[in-house]
Protein backbone atom coordinates (compact mmCIF):
# COMPACT_ATOMS: atom_id res chain seq x y z
CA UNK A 1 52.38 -8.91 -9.92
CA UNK A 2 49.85 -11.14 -8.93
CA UNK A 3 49.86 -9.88 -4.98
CA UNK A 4 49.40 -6.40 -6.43
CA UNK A 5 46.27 -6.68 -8.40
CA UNK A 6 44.67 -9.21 -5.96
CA UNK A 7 45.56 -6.31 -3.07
CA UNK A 8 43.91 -3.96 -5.76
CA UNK A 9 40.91 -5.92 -6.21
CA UNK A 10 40.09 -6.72 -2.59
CA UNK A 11 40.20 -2.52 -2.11
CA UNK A 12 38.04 -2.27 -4.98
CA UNK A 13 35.95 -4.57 -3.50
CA UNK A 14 36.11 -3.00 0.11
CA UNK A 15 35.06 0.04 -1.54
CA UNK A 16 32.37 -0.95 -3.79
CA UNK A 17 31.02 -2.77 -0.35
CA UNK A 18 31.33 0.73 2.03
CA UNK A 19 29.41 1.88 -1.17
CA UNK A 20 26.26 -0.14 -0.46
CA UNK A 21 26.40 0.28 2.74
CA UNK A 22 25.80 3.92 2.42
CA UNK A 23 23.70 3.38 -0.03
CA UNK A 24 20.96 1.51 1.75
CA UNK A 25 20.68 3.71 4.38
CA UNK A 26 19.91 7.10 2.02
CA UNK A 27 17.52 4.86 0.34
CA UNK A 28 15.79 3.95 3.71
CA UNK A 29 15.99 7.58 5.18
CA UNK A 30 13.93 8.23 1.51
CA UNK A 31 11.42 6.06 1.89
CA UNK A 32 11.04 7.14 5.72
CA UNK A 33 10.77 11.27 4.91
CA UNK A 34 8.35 10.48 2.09
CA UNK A 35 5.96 8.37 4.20
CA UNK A 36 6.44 11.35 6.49
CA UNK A 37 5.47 13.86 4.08
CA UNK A 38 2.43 11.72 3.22
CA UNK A 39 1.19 11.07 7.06
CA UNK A 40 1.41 14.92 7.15
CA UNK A 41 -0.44 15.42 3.85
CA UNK A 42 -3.27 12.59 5.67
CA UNK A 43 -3.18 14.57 8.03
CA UNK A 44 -4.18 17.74 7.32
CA UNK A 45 -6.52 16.68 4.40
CA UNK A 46 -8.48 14.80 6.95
CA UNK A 47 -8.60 17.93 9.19
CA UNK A 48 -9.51 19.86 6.42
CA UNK A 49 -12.45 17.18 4.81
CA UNK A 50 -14.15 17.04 8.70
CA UNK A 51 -14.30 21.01 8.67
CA UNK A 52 -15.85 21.06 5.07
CA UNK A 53 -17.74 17.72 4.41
CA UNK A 54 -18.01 15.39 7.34
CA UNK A 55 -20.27 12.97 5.79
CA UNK A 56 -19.26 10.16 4.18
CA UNK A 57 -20.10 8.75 0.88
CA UNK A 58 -21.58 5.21 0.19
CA UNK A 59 -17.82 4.12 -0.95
CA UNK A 60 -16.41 5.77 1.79
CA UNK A 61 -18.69 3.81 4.35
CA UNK A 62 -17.75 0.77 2.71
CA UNK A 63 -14.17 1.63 3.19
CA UNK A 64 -14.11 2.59 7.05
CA UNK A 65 -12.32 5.72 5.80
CA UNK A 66 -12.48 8.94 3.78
CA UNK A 67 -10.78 8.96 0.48
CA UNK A 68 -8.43 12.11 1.85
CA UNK A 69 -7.55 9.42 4.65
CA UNK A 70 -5.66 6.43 1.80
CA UNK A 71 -2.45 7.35 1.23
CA UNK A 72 -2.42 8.95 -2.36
CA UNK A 73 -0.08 6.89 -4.50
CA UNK A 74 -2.46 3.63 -3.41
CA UNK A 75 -6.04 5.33 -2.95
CA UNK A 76 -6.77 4.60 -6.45
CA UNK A 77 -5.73 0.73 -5.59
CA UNK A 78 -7.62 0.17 -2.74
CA UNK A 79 -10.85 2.04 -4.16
CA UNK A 80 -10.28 -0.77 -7.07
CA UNK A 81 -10.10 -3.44 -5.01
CA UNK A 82 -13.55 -2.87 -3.56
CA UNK A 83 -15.15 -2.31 -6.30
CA UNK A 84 -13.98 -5.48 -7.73
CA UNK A 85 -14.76 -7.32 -4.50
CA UNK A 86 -11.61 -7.66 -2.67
CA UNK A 87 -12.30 -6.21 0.74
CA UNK A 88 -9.48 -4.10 1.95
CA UNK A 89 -8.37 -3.14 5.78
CA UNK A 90 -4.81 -1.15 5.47
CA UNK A 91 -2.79 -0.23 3.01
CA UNK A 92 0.24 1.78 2.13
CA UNK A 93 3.65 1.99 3.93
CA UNK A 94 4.78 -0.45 5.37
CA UNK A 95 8.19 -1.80 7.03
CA UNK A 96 10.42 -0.50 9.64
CA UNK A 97 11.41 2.25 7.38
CA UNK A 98 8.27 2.76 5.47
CA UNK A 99 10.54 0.36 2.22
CA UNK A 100 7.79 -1.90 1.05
CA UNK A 101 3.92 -0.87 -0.03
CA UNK A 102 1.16 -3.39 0.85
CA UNK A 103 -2.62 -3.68 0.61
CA UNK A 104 -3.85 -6.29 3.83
CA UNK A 105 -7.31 -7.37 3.81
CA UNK A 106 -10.12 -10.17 3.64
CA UNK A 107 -9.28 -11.55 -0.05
CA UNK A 108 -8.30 -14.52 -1.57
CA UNK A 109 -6.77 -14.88 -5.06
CA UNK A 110 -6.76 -17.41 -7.62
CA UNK A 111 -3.65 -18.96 -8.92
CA UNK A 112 -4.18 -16.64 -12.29
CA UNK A 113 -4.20 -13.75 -10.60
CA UNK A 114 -0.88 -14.64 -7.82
CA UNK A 115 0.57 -16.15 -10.91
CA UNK A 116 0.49 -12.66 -13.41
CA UNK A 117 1.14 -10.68 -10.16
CA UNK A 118 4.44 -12.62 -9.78
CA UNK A 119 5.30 -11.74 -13.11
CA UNK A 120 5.47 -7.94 -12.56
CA UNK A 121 7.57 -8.62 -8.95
CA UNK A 122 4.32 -8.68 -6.82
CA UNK A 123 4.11 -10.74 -3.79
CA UNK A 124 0.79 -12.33 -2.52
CA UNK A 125 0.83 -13.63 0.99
CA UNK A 126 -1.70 -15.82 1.82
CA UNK A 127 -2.32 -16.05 5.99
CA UNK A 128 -6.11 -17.59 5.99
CA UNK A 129 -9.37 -16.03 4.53
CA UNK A 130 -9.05 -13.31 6.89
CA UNK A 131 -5.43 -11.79 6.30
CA UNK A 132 -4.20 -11.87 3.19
CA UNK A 133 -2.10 -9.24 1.61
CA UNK A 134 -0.38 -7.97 -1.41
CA UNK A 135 3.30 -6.14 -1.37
CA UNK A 136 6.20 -5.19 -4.09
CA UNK A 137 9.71 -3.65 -2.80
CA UNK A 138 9.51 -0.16 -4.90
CA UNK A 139 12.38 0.91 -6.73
CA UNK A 140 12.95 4.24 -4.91
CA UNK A 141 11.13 6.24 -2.73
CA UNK A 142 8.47 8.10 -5.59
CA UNK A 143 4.99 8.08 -5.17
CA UNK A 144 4.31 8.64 -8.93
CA UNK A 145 6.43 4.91 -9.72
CA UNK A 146 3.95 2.91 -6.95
CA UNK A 147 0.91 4.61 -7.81
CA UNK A 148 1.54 3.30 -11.16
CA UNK A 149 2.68 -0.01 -9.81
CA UNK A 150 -0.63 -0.05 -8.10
CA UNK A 151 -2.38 0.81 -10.71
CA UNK A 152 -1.09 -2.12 -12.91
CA UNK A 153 -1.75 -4.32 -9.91
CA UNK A 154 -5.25 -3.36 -8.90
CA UNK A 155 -6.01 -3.46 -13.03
CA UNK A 156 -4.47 -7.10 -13.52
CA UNK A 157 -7.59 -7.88 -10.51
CA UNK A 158 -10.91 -10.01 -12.53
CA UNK A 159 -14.12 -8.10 -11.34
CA UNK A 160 -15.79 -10.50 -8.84
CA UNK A 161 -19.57 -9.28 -9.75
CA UNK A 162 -20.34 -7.26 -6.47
CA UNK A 163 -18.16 -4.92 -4.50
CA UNK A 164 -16.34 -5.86 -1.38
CA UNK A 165 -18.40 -6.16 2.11
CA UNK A 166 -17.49 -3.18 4.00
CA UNK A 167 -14.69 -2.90 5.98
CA UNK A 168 -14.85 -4.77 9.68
CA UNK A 169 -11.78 -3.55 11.05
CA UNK A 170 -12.33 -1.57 14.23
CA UNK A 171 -11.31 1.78 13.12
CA UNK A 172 -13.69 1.02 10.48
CA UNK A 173 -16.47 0.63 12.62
CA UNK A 174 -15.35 3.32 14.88
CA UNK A 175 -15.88 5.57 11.45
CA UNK A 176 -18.94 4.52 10.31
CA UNK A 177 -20.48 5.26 14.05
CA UNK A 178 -19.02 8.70 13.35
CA UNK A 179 -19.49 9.85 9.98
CA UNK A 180 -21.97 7.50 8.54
CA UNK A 181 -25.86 8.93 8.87
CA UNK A 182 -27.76 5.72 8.28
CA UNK A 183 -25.65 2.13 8.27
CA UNK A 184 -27.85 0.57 5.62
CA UNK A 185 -25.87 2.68 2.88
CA UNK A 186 -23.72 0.31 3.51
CA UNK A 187 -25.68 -2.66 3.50
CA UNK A 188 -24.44 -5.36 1.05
């Protein structure tokens, strides 16, 4: 009797196994169609802010990007960040399969902040004044659950006193040349 259910649990077992193994992949083919979808939705909103306005506004000189340009369940987060002084350079997707959300740039943290960003399952990676970055594994691929996620995270963020120092990355500076008129609106 023994043999039987120990046979019977290592097929349960096998099964619930071939289970997750399915599993992950759908999940990743998610998260890989929705960043899709929202490259495509960049895209075109881009296109479409060039044709209509291209001139861009003080925050949007600061950022090295227009606001159609941040990927829309973080553009709230990263507009944040700069306000409160935490200089941002990418943000959005990010992994192989598009499975984690980050927000790289020129900030440090204090151990307050790292500390109630751990609490809600936020990571803060720390590679030297230059290139630190945020991240959190979302649940599932939904751009309403991060955006809220971001929103708590960019909200948990102390004010510094002054806004972030424009972005220096080079497609930053390739944008401002572009579709900045005068480069001391973005003066600090």
């Amino acid at each position: 009797m023994g043999e039987i259910n120990g046979a019977h649990g290592l097929f349960h077992k096998s099964i619930q196994m071939m289970a997750l193994a399915v599993e992950r992949p759908i999940r990743l083919i998610q998260f890989e169609n929705l960043r899709k979808r929202v490259n495509d939705q960049i895209f075109l909103g881009k296109k479409r802010r060039i044709r209509t306005n291209p001139h861009a506004t003080d925050e949007e000189a600061r950022l090295g990007a227009f606001v159609e340009q941040l990927e829309p369940q973080v553009s709230y987060a990263v507009q944040e960040f700069n306000r409160k002084g935490y200089q941002t350079e990418c943000s959005g997707f990010f992994g192989r399969h598009g499975e984690k959300q980050v927000i790289f740039g020129s900030f440090v943290l204090g151990e307050e902040s790292v500390r109630k960003l751990s609490e809600i399952g936020v990571e803060y990676i720390e590679k030297g004044r230059n290139w630190n970055w945020v991240q959190f594994d979302p649940v599932k691929a939904d751009l309403n659950l991060m955006e809220e996620k971001w929103r708590q995270i960019a909200d948990l963020l102390p004010d510094t006193g002054k806004p972030a120092d424009p972005s220096q990355s080079n497609g930053s500076v390739i944008f401002r040349r572009k579709f900045v008129k005068n480069d001391l609106v973005i003066s600090s």
